[in-house]
PDB file of N, CA and C in Angstrom:
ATOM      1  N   UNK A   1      58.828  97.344  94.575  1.00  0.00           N
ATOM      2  CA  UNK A   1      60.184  96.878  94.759  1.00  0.00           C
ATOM      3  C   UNK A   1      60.918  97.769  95.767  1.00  0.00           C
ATOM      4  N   UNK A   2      60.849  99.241  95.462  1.00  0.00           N
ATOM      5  CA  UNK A   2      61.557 100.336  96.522  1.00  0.00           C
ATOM      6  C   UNK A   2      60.613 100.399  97.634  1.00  0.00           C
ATOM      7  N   UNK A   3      59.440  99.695  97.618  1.00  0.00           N
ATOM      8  CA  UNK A   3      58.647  99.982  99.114  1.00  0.00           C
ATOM      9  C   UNK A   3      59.018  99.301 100.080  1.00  0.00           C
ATOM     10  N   UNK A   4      59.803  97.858 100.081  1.00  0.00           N
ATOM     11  CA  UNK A   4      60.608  97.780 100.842  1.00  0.00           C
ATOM     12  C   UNK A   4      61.592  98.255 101.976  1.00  0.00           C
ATOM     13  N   UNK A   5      61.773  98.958 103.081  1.00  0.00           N
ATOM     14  CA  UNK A   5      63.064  99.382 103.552  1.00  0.00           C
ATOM     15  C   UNK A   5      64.377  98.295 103.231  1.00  0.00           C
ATOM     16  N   UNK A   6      63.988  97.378 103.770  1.00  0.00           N
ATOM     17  CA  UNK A   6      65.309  96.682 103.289  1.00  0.00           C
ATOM     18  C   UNK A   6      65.844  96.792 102.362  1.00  0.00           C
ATOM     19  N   UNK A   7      64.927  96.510 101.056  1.00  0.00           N
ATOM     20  CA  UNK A   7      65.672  96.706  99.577  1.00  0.00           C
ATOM     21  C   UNK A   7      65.860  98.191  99.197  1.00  0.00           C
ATOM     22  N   UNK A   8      65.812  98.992  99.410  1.00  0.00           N
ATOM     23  CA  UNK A   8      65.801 100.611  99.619  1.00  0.00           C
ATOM     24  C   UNK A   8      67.292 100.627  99.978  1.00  0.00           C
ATOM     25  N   UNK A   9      67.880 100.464 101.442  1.00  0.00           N
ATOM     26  CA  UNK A   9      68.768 100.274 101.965  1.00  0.00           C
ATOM     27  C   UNK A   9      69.836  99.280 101.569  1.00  0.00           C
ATOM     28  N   UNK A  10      69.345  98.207 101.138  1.00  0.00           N
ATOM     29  CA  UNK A  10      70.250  97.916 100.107  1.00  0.00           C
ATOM     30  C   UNK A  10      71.015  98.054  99.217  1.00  0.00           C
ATOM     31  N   UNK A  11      70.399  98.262  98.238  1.00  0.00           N
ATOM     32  CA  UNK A  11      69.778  98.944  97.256  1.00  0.00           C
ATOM     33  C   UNK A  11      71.457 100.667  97.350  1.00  0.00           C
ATOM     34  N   UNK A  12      70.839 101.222  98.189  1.00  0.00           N
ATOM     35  CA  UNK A  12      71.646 102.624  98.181  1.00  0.00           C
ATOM     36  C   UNK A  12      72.582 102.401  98.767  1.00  0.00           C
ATOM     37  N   UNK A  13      73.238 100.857  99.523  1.00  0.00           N
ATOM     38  CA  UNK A  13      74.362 100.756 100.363  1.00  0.00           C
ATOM     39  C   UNK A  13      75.008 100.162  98.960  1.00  0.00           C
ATOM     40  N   UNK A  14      74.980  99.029  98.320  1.00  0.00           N
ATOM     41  CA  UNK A  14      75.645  98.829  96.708  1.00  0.00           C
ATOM     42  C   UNK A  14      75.923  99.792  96.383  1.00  0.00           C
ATOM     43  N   UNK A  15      75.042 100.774  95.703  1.00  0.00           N
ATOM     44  CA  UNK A  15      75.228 101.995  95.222  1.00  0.00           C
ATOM     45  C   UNK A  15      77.056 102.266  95.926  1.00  0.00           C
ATOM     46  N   UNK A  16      76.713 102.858  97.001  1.00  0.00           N
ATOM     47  CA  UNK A  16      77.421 103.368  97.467  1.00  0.00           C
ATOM     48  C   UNK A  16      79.366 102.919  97.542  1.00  0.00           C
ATOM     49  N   UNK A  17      79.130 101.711  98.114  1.00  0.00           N
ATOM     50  CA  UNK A  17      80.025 100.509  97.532  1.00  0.00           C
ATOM     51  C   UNK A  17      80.540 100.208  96.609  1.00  0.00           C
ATOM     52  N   UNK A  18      79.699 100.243  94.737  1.00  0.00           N
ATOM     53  CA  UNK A  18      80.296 100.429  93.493  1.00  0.00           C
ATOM     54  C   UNK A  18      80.939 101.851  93.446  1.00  0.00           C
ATOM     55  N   UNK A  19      79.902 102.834  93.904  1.00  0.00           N
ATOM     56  CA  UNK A  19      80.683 104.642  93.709  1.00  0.00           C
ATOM     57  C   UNK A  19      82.282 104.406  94.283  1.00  0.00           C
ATOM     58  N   UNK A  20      82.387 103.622  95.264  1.00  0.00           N
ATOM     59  CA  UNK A  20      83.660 104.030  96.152  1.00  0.00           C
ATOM     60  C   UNK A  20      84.750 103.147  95.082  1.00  0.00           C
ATOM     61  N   UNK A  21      84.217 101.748  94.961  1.00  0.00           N
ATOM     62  CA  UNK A  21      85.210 101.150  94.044  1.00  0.00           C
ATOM     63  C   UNK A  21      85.719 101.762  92.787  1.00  0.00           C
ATOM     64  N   UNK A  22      84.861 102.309  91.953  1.00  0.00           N
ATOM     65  CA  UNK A  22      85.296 102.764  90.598  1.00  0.00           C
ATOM     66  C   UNK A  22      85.989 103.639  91.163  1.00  0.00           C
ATOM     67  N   UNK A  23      85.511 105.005  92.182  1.00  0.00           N
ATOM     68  CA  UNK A  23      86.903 105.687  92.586  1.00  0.00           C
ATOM     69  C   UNK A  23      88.047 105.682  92.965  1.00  0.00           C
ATOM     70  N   UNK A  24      88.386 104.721  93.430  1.00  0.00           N
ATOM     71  CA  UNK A  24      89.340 103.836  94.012  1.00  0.00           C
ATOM     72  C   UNK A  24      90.029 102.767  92.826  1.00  0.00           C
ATOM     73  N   UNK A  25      89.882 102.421  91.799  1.00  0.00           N
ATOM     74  CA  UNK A  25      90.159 102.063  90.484  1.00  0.00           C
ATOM     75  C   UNK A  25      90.323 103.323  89.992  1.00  0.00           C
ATOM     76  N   UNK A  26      90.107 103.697  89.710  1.00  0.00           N
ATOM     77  CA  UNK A  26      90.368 105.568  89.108  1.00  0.00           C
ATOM     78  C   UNK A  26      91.462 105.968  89.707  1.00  0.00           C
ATOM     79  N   UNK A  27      92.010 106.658  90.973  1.00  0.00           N
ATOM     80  CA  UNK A  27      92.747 107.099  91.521  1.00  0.00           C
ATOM     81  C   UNK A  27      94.020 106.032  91.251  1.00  0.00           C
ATOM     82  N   UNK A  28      93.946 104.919  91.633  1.00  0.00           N
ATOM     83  CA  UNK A  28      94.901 103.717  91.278  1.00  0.00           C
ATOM     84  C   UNK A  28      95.715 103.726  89.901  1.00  0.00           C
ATOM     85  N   UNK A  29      94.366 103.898  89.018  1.00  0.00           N
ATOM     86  CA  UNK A  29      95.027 104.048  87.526  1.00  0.00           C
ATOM     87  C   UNK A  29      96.018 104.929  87.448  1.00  0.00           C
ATOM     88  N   UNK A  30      95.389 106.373  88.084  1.00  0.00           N
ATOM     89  CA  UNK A  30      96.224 107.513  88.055  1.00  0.00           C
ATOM     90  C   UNK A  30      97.746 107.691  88.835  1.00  0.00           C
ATOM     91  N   UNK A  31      97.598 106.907  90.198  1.00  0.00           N
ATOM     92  CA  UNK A  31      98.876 106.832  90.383  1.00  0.00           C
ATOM     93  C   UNK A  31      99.781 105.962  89.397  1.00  0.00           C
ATOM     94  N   UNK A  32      98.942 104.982  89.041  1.00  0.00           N
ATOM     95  CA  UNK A  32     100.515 104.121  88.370  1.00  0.00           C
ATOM     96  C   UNK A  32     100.756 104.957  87.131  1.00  0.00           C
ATOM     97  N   UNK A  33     100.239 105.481  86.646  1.00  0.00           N
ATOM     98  CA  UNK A  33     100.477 106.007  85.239  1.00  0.00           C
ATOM     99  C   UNK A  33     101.206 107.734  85.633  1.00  0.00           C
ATOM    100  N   UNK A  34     101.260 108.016  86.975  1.00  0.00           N
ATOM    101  CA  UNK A  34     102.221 108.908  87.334  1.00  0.00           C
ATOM    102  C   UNK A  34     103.259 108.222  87.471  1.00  0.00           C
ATOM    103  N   UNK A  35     103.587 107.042  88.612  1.00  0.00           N
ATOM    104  CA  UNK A  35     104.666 106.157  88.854  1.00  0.00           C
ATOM    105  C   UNK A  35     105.643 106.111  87.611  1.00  0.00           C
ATOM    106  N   UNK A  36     104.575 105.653  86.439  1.00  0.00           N
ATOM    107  CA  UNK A  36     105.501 105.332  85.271  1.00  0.00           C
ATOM    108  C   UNK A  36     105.925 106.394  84.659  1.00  0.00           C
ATOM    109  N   UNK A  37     105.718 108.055  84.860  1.00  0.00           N
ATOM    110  CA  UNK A  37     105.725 109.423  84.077  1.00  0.00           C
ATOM    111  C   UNK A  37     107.189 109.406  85.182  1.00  0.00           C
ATOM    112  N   UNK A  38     107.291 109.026  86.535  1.00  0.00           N
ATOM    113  CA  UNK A  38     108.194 109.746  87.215  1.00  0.00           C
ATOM    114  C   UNK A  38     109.214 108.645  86.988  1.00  0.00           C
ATOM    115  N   UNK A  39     109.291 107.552  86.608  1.00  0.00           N
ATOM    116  CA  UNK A  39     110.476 106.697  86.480  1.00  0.00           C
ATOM    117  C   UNK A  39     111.147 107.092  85.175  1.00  0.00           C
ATOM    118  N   UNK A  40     110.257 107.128  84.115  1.00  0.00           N
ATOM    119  CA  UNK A  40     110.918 107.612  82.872  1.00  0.00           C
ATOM    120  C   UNK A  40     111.565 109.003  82.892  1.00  0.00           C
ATOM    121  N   UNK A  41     111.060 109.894  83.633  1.00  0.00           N
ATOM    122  CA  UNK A  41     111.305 111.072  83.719  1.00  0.00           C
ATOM    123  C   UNK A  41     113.489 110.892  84.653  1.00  0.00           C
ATOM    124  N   UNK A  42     113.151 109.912  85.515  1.00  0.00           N
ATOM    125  CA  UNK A  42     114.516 109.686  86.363  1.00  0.00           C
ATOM    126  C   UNK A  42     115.090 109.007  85.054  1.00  0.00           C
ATOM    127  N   UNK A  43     114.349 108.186  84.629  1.00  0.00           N
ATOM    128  CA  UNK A  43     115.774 106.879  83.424  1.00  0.00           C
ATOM    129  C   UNK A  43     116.415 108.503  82.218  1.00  0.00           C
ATOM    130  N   UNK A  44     115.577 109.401  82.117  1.00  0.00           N
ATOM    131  CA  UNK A  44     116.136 110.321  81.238  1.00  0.00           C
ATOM    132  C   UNK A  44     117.440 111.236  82.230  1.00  0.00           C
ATOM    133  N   UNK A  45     116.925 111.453  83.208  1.00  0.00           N
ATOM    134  CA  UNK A  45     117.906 112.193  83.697  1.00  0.00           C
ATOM    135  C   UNK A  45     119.433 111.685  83.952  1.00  0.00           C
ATOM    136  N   UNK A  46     119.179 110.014  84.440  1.00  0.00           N
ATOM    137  CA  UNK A  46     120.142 109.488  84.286  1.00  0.00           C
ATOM    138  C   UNK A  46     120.993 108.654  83.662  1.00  0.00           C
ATOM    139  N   UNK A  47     120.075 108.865  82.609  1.00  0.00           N
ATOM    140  CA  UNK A  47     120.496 108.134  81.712  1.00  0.00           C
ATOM    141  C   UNK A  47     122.239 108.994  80.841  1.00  0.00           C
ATOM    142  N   UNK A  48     122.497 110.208  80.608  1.00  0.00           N
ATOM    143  CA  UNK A  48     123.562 110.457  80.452  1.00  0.00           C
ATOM    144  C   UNK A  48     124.999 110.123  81.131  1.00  0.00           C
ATOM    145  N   UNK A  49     124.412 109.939  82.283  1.00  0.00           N
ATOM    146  CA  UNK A  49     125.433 109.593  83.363  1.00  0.00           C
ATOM    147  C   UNK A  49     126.020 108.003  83.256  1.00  0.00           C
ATOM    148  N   UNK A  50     125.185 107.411  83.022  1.00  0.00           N
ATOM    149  CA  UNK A  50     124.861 106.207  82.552  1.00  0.00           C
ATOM    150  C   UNK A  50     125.945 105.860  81.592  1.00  0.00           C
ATOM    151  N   UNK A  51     124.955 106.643  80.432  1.00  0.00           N
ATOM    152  CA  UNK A  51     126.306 106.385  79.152  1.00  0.00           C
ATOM    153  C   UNK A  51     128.258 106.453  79.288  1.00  0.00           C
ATOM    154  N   UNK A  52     128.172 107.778  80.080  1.00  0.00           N
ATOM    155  CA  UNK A  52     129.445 108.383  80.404  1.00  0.00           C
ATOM    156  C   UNK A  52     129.920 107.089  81.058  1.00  0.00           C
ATOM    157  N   UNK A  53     129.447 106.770  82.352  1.00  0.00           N
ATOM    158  CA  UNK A  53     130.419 105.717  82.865  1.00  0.00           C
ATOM    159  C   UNK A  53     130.746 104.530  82.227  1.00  0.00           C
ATOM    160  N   UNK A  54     129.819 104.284  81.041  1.00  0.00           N
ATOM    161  CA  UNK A  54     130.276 103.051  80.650  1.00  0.00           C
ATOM    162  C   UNK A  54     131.392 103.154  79.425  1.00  0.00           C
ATOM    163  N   UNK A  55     131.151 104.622  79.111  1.00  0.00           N
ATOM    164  CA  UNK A  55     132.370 104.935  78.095  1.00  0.00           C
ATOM    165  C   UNK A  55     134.057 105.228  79.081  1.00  0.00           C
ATOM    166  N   UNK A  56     133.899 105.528  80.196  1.00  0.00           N
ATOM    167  CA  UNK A  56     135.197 105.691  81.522  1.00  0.00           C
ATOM    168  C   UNK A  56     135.656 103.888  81.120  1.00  0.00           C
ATOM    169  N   UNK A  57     134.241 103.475  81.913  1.00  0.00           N
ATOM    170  CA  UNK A  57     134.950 101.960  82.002  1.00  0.00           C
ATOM    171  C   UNK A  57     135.588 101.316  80.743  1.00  0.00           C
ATOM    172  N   UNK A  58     134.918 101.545  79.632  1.00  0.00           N
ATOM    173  CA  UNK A  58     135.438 101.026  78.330  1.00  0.00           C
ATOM    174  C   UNK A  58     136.707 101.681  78.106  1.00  0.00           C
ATOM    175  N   UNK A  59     137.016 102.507  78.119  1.00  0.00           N
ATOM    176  CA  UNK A  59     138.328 103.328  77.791  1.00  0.00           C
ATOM    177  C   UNK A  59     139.001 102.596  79.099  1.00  0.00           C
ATOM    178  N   UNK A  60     139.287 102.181  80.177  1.00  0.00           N
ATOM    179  CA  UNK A  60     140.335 101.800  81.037  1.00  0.00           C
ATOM    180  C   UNK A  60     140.309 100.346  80.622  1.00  0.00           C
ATOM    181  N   UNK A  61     139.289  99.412  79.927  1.00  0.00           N
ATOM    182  CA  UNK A  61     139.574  97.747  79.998  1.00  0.00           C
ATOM    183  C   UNK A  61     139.375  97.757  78.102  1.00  0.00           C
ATOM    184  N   UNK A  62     140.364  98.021  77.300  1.00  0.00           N
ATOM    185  CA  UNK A  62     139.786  97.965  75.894  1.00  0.00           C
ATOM    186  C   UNK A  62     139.811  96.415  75.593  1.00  0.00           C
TER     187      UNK A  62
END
């Protein structure tokens, strides 16, 4: 079956092709699941600010 060149070369070009995809699915995962660490990380920070203005606005329109 590997005495082939063609299927040899084949063969290790797939290879090569699945290696790159799963890494590339991997890295992907990892950014979005940072994406989502750094948005929550902003909704906390601003989230006080948040509150405050809507207690300003409520106190001027009761």
């Amino acid at each position: 079956m590997f005495s082939r060149p063609s299927f040899a070369v084949a063969f290790v070009a797939a290879s090569m092709l699945l290696g790159l995809f799963l890494a590339e699915v991997r890295l992907s995962r990892l950014q979005a699941a940072r994406s989502v660490q750094i948005a929550q990380g902003y909704l906390q920070l601003i989230d006080p600010l948040i509150e405050e203005n809507a207690a300003k606005v409520g106190a001027h329109y009761p």
